[in-house]
Protein backbone atom coordinates (compact mmCIF):
# COMPACT_ATOMS: atom_id res chain seq x y z
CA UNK A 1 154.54 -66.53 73.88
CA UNK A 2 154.90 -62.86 72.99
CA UNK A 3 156.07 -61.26 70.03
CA UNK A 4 159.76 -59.99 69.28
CA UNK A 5 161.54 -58.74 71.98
CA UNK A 6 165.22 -57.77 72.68
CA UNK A 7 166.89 -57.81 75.98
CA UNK A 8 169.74 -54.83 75.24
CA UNK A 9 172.45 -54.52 77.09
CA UNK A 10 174.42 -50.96 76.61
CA UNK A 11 177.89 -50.14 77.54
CA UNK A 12 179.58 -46.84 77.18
CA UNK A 13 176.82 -44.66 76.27
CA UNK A 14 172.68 -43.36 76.98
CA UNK A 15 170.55 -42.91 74.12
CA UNK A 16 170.24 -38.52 73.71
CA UNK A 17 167.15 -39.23 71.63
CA UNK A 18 164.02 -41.43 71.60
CA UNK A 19 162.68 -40.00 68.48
CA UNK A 20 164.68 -42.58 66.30
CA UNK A 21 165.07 -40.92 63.01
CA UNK A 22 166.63 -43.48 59.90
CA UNK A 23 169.98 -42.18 59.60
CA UNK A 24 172.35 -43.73 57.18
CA UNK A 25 174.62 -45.91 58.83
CA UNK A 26 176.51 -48.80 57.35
CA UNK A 27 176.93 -52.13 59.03
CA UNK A 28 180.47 -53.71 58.60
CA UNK A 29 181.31 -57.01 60.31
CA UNK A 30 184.41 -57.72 61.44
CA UNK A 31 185.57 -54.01 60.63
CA UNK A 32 189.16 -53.38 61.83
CA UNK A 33 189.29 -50.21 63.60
CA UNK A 34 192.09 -47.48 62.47
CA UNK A 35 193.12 -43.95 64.14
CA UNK A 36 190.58 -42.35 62.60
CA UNK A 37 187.42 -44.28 64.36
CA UNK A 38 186.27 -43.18 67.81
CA UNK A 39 184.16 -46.47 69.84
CA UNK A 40 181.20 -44.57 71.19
CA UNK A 41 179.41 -47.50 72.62
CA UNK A 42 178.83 -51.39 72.54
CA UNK A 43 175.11 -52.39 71.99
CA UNK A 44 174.27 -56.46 73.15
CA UNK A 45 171.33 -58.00 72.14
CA UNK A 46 170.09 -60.64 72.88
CA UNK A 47 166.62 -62.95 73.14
CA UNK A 48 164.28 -62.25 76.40
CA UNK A 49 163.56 -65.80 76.64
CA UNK A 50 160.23 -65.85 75.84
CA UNK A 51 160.09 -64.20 72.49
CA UNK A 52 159.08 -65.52 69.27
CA UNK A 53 158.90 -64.11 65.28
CA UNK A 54 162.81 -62.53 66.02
CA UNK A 55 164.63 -62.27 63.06
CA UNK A 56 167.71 -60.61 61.88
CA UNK A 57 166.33 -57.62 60.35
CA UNK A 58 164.63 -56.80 63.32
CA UNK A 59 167.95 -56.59 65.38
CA UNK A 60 169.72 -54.63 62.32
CA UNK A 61 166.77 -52.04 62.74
CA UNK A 62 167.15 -52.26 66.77
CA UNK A 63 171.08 -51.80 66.27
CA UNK A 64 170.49 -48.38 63.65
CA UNK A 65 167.97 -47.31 65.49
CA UNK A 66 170.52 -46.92 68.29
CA UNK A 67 173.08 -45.42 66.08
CA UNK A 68 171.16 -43.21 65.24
CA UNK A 69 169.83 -41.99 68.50
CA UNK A 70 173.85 -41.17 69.29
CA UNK A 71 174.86 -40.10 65.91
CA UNK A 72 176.58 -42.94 65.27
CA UNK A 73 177.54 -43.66 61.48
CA UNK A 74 178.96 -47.47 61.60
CA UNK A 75 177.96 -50.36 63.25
CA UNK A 76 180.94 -53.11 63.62
């Protein structure tokens, strides 16, 4: 067994930074998007398989992380 790891599929967009700097972005589930929202990207995670100690804060850091690396300032 190994410890945490993601498999990540992206969609829509590359990463312009791997310096990940903690930007603040909210997290809203089940957000209805309006006119004034632009979809930048679609982030999937998902388990490797072989991966143990995952949790859910670990994924919400993976998923800000990634907002953050495209300007990003709401994860739905």
């Amino acid at each position: 067994m190994s410890n945490c790891t993601h498999r990540m599929v992206r969609t829509g967009y590359e990463p312009t930074s791997t310096a990940y700097n903690q930007c603040n972005v909210e997290v809203r589930k089940w957000m209805t998007p309006t006119d004034s929202l632009q979809k930048i990207g679609q982030l999937k995670l998902g388990e490797s398989g072989f991966a143990v100690s995952c949790n859910e804060q670990r994924a919400l850091d993976i998923l800000r992380n990634e907002a953050c690396s495209i300007n990003a300032n709401i994860i739905n």
